[in-house]
N, C-alpha and C. Protein backbone atom coordinates (compact mmCIF):
# COMPACT_ATOMS: atom_id res chain seq x y z
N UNK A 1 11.86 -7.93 -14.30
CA UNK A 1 10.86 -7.19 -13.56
C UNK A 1 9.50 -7.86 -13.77
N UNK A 2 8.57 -8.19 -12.68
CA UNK A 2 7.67 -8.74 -12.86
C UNK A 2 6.72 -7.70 -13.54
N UNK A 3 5.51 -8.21 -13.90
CA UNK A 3 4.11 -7.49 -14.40
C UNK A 3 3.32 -6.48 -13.63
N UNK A 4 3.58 -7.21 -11.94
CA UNK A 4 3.23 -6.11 -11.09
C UNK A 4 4.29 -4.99 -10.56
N UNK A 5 5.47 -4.86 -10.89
CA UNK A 5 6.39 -3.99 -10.93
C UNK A 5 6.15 -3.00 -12.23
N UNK A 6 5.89 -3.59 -13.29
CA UNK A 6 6.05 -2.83 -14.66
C UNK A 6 4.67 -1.64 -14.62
N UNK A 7 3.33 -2.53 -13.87
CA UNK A 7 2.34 -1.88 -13.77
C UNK A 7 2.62 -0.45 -12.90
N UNK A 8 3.43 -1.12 -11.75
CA UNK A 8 3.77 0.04 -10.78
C UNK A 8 4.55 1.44 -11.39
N UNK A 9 5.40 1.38 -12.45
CA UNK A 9 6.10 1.82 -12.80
C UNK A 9 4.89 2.80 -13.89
N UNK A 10 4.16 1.77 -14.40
CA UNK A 10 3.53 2.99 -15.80
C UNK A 10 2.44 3.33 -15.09
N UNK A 11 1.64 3.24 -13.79
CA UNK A 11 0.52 3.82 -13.95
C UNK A 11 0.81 4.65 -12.38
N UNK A 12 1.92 5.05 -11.96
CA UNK A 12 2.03 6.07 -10.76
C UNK A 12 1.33 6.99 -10.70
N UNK A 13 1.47 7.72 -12.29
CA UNK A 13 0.45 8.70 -12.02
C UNK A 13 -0.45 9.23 -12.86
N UNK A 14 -1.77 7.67 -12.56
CA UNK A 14 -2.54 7.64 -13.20
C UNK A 14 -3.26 7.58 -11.90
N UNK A 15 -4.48 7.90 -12.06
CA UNK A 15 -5.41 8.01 -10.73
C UNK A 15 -7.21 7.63 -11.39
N UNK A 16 -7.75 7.20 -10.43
CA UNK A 16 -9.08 6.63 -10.76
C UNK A 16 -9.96 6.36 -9.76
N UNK A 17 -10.69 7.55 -9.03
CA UNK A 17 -11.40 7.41 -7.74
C UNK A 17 -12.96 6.58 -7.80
N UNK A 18 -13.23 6.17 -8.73
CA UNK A 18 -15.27 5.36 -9.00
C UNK A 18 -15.02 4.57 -7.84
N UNK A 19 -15.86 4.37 -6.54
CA UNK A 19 -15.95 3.25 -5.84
C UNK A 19 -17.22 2.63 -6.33
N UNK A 20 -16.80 1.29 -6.63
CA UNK A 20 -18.01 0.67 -7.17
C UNK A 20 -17.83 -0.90 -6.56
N UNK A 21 -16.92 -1.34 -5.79
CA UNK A 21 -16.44 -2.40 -5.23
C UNK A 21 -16.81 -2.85 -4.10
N UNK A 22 -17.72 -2.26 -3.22
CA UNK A 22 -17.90 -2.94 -2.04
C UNK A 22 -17.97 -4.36 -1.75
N UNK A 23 -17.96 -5.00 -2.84
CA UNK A 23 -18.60 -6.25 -2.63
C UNK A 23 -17.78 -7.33 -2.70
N UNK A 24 -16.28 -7.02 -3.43
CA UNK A 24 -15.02 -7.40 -3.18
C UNK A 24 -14.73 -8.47 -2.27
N UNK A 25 -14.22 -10.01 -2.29
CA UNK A 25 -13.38 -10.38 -1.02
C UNK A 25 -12.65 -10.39 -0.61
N UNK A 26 -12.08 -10.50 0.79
CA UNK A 26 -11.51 -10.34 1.24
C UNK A 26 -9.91 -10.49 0.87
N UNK A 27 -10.04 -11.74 0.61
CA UNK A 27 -8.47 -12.16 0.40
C UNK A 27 -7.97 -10.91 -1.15
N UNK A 28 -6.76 -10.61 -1.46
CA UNK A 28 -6.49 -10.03 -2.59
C UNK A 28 -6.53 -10.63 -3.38
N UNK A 29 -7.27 -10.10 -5.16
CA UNK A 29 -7.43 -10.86 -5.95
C UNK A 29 -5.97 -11.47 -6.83
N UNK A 30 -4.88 -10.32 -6.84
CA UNK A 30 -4.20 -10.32 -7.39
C UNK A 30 -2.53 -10.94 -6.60
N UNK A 31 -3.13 -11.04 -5.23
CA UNK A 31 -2.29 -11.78 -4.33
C UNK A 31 -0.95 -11.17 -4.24
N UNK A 32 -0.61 -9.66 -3.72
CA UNK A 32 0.21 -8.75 -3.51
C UNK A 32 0.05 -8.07 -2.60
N UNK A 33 1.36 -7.59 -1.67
CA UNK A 33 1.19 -6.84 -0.47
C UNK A 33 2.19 -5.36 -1.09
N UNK A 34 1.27 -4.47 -0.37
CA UNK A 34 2.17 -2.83 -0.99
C UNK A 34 2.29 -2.70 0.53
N UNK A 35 3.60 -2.47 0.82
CA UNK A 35 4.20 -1.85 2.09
C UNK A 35 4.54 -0.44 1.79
N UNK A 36 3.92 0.70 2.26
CA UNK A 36 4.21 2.15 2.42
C UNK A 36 3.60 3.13 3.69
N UNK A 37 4.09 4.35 2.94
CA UNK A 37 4.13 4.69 4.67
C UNK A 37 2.51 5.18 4.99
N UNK A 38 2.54 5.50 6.57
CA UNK A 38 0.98 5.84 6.42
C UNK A 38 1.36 7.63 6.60
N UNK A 39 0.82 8.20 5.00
CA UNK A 39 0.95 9.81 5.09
C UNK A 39 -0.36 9.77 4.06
N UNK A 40 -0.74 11.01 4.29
CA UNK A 40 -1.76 11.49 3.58
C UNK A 40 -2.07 12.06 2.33
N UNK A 41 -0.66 11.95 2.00
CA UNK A 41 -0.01 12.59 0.67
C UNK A 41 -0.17 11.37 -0.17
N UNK A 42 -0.47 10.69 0.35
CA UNK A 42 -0.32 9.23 -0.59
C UNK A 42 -1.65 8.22 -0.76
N UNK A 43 -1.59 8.49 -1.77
CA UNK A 43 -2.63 7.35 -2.36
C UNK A 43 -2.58 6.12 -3.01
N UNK A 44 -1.85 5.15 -2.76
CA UNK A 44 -1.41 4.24 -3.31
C UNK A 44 -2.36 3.66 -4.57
N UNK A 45 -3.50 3.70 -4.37
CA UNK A 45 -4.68 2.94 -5.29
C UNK A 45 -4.46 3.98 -6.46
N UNK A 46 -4.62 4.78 -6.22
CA UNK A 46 -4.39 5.94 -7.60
C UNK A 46 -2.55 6.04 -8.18
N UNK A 47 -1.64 6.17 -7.18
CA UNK A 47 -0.51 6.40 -7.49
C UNK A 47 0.06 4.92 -8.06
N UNK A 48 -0.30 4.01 -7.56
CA UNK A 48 0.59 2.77 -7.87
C UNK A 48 -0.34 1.75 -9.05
N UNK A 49 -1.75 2.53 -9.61
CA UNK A 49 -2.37 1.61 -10.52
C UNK A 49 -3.40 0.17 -9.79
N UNK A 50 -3.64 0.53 -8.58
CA UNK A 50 -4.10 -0.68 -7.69
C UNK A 50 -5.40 -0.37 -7.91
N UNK A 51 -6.36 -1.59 -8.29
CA UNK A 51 -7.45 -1.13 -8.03
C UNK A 51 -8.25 -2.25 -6.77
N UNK A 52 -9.50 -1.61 -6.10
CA UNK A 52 -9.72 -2.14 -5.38
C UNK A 52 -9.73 -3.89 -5.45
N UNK A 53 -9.37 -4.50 -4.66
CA UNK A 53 -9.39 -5.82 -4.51
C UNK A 53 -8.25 -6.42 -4.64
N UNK A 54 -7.35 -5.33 -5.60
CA UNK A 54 -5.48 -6.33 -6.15
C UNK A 54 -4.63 -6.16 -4.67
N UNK A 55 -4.76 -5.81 -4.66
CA UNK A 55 -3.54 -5.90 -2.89
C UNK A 55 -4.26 -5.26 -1.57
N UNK A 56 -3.17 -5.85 -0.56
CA UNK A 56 -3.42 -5.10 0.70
C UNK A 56 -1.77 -4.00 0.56
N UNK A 57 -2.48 -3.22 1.73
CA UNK A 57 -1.15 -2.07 1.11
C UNK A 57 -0.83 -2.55 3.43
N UNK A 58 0.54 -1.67 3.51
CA UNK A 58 0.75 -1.59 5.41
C UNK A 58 1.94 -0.06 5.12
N UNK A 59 3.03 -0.71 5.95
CA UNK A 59 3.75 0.06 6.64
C UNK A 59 5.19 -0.37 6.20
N UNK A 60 6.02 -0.16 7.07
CA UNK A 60 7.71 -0.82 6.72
C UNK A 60 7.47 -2.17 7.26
N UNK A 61 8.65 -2.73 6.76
CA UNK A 61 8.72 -4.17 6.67
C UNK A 61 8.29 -4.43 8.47
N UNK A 62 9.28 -3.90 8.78
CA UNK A 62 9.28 -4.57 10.82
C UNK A 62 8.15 -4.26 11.31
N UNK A 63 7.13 -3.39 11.33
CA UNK A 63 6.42 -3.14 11.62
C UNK A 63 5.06 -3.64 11.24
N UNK A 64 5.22 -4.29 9.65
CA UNK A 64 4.05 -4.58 8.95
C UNK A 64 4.45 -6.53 9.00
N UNK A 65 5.19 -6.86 9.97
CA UNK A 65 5.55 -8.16 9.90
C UNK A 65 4.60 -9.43 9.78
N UNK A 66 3.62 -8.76 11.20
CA UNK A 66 2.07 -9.28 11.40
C UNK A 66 1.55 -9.34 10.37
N UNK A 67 1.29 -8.46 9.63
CA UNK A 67 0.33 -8.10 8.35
C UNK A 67 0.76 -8.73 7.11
N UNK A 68 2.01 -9.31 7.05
CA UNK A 68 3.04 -9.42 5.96
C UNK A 68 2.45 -11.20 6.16
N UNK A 69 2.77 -11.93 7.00
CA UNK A 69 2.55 -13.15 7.42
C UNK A 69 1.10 -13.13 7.41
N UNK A 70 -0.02 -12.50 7.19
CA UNK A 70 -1.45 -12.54 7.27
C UNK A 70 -1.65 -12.79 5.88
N UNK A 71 -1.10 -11.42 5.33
CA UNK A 71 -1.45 -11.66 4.29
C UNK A 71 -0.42 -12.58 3.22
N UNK A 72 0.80 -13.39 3.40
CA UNK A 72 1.09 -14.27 2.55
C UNK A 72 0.29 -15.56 2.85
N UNK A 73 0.25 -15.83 4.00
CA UNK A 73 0.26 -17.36 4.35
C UNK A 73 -1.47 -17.59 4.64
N UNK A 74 -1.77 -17.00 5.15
CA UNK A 74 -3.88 -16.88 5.14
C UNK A 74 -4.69 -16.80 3.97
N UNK A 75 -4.09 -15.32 3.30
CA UNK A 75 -4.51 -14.86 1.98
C UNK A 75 -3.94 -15.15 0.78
N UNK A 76 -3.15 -15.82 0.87
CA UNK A 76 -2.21 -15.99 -0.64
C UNK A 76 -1.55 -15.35 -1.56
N UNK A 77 -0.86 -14.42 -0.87
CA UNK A 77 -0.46 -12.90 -1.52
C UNK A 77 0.67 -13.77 -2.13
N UNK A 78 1.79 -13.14 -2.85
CA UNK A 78 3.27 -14.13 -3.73
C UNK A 78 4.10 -13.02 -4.06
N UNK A 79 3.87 -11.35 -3.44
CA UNK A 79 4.76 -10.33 -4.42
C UNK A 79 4.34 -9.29 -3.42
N UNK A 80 5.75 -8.82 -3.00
CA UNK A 80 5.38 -7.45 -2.24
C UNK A 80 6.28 -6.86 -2.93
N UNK A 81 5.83 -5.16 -2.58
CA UNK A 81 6.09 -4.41 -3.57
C UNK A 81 6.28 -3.24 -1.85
N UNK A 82 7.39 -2.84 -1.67
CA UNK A 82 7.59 -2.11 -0.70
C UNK A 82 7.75 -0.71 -1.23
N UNK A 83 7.15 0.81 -0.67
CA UNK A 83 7.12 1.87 -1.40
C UNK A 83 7.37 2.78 0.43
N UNK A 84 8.44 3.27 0.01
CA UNK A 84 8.94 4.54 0.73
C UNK A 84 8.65 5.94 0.19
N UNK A 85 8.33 6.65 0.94
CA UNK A 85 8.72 8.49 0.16
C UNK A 85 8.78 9.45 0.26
N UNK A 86 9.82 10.26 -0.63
CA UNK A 86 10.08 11.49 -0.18
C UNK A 86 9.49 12.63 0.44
N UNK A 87 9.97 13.54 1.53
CA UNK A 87 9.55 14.20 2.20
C UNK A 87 8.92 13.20 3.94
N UNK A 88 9.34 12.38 4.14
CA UNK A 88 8.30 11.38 4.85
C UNK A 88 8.74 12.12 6.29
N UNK A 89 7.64 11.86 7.24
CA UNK A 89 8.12 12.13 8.69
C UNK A 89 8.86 11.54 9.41
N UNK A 90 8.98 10.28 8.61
CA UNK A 90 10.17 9.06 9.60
C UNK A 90 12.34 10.10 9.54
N UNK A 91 11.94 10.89 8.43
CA UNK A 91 13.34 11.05 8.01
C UNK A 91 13.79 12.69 9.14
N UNK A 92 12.86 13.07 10.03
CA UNK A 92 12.87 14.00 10.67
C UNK A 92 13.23 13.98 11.87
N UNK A 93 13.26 12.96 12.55
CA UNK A 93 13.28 12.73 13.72
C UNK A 93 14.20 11.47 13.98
N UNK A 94 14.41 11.48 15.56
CA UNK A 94 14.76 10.23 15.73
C UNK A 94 14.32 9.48 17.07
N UNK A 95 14.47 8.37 17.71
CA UNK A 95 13.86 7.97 18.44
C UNK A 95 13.87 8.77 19.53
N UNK A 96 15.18 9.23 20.33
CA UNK A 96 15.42 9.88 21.54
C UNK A 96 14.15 10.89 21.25
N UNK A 97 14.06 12.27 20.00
CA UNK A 97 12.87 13.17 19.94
C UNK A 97 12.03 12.61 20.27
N UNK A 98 11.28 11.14 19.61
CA UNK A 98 10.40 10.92 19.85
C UNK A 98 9.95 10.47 21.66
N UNK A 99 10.53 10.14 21.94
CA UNK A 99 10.40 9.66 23.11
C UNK A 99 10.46 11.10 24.21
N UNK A 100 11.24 12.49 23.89
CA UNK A 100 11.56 13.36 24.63
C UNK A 100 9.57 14.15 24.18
N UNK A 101 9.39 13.74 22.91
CA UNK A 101 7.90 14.63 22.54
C UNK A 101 6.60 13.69 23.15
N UNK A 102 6.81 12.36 23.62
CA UNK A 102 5.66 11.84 24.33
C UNK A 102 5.86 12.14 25.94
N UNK A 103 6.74 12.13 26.00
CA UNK A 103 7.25 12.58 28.08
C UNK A 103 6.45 14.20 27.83
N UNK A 104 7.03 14.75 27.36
CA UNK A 104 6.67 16.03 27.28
C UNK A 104 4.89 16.78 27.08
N UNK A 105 4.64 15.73 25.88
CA UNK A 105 2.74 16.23 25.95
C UNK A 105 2.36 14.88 26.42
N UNK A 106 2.77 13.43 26.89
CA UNK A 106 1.61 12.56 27.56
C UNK A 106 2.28 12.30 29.35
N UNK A 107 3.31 13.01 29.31
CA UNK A 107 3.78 12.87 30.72
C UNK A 107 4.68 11.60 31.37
N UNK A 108 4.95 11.60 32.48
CA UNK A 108 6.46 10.51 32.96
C UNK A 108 5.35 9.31 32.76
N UNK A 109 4.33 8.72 33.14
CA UNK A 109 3.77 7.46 32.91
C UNK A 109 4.15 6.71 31.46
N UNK A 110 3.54 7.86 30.43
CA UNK A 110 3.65 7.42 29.29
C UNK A 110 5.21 7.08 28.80
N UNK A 111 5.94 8.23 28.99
CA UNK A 111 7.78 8.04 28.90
C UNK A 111 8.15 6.66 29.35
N UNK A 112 7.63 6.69 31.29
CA UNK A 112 8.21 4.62 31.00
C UNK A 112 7.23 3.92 30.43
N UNK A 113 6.24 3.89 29.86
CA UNK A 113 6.13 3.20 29.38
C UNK A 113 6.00 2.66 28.03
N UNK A 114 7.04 3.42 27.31
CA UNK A 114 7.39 3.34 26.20
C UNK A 114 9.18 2.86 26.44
N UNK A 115 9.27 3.33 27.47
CA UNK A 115 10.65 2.80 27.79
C UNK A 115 10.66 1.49 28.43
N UNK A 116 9.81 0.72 29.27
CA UNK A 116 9.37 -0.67 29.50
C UNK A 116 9.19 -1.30 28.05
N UNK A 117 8.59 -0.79 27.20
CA UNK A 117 8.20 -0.88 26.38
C UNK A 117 9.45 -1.47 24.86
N UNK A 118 10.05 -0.64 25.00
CA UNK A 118 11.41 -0.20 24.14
C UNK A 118 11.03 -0.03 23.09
N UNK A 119 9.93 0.82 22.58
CA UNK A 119 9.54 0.83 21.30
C UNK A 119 10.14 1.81 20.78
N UNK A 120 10.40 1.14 18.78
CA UNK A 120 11.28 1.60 18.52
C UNK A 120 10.13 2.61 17.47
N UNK A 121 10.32 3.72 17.02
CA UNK A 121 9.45 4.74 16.37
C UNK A 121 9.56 4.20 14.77
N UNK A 122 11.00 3.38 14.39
CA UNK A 122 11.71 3.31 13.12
C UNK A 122 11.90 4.45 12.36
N UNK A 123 12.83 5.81 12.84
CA UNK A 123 12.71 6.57 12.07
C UNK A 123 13.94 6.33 11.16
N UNK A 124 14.15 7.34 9.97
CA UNK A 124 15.57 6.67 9.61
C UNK A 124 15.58 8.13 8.43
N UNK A 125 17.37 8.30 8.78
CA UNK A 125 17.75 9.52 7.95
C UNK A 125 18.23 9.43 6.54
N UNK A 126 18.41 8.04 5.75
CA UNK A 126 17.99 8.06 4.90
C UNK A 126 17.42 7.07 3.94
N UNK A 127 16.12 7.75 2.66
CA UNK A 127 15.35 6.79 2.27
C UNK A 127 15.70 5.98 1.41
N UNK A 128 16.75 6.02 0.51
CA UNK A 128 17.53 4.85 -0.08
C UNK A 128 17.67 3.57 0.56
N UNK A 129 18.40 3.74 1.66
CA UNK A 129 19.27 2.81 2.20
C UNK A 129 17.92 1.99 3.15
N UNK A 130 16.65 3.15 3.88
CA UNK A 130 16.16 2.16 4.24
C UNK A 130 14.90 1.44 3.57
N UNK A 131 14.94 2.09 2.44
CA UNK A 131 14.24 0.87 1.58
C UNK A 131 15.27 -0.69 1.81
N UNK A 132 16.35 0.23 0.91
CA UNK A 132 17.35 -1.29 1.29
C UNK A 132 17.14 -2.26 2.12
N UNK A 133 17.06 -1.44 3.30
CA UNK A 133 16.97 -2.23 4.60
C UNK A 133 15.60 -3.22 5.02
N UNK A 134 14.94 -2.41 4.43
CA UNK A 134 13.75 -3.59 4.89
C UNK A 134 13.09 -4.44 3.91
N UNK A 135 13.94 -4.37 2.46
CA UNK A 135 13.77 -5.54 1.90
C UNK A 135 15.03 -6.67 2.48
N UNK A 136 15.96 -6.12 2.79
CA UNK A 136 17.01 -7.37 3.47
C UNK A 136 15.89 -7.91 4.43
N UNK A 137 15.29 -7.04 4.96
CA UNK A 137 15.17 -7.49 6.86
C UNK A 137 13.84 -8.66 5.81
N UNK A 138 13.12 -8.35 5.10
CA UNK A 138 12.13 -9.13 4.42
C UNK A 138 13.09 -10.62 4.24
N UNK A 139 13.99 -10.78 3.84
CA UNK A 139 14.63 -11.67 2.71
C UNK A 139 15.27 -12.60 3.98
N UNK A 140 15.87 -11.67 5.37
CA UNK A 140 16.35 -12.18 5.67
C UNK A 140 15.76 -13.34 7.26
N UNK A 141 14.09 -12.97 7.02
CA UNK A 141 13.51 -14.24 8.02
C UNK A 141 13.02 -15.00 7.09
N UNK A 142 12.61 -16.19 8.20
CA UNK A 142 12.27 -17.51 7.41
C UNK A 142 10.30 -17.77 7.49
N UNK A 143 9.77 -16.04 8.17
CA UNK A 143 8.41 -16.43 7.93
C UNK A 143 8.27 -15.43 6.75
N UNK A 144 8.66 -15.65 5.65
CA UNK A 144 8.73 -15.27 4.42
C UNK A 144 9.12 -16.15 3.40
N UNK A 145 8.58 -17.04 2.45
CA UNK A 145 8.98 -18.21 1.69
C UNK A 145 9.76 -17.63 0.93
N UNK A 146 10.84 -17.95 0.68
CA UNK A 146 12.35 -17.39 -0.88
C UNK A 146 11.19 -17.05 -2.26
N UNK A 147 10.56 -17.68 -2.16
CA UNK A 147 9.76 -17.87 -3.69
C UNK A 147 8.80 -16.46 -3.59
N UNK A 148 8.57 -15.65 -2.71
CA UNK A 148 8.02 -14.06 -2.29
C UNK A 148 8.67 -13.28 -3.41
N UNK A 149 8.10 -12.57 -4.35
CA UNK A 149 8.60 -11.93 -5.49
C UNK A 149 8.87 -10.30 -4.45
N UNK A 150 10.15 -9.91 -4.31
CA UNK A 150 10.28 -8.67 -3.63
C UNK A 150 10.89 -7.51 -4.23
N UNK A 151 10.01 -6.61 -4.28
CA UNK A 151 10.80 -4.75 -4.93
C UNK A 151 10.75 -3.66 -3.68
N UNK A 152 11.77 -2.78 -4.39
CA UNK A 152 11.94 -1.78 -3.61
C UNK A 152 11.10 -0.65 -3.97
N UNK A 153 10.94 0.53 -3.44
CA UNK A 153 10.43 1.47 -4.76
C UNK A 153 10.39 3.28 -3.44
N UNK A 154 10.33 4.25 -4.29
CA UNK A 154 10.36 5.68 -3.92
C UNK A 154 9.56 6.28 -4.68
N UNK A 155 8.07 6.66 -4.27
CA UNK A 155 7.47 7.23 -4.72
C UNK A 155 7.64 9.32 -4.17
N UNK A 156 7.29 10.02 -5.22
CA UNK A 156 7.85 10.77 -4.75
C UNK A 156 6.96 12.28 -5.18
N UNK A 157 6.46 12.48 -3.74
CA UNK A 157 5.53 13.10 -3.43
C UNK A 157 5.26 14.55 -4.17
N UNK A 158 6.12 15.03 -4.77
CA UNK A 158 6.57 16.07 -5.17
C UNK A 158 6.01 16.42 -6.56
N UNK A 159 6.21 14.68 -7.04
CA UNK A 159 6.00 14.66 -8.63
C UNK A 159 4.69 13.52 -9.17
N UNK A 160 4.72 12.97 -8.25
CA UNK A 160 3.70 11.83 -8.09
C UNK A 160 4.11 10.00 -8.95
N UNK A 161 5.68 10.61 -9.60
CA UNK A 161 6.17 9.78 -9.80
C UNK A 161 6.69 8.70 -8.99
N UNK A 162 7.31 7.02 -9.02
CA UNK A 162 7.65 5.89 -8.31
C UNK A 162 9.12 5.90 -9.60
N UNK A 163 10.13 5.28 -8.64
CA UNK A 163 11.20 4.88 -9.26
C UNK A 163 12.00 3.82 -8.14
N UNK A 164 12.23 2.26 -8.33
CA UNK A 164 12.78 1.37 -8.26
C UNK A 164 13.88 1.67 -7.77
N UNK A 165 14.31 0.85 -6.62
CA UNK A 165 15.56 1.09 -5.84
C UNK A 165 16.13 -0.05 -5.56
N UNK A 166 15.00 -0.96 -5.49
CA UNK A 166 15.73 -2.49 -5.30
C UNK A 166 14.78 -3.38 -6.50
């Protein structure tokens, strides 16, 4: 387990709000990407021990692909650290809902054109497996160098604890 895994592990739920960083650059100092979800329940900088400047945080792997390739190959990131978690809205739904709840409050324009579109919402029923999944889907393109240090992880909203899955 790397150093930035071990950190992840002891300081979940440790929290530390001082902003005193504005002045920070851009690139991450500590050259790490945190993939998690976007909920409000979550604070990654406090829950995962990050302090301003050590990583950029996104989304799931497919989605954060752009961001993933920005920040390895521009910024010099070397270690993602992917964080799913319990209770999440992705595990509620599925695409057909989603697509039946935008026809419904944005109307038939919006419906095709999400259906021109084919966008996929990524919801998924369960969070084990798709952690799993999008560290494969990580491992398994080639705009990702092998030498990318990659974890899984379930933080878990309930308790404010993180526990390792891959």
């Amino acid at each position: 387990m790397s150093a930035v895994q071990q950190n992840l592990e002891a300081a979940s739920a440790k929290y530390s709000s001082t902003f005193t960083q504005g002045h920070l650059a851009l690139p991450p100092s500590k050259q790490y990407l945190v993939l998690t979800c976007m909920d409000a329940r979550i604070d990654p900088a406090a829950a995962f021990g990050i302090e301003l400047g050590d990583a950029h945080a996104g989304a799931s792997a497919r989605d954060a692909l752009r961001s993933i390739i920005i920040s390895e190959q521009l910024l010099g990131t070397t270690e993602i650290i992917l964080v799913k978690h319990t209770g999440c809205g992705m595990l509620t739904f599925t695409n057909k809902d989603a697509y039946e709840i935008v026809e419904k409050n944005l109307g038939a324009e919006a419906a095709l054109e999400l259906k021109e579109r084919n966008l996929d919402f990524l919801p998924f029923p369960d969070l084990e497996k798709a952690v799993r999944e999008d560290i494969d889907f990580i491992k398994s393109t080639k705009l990702v160098p092998d030498n990318v240090i990659l974890s899984g992880w379930i933080y878990e909203v309930e308790t404010g604890k993180t526990r390792r899955v891959v």
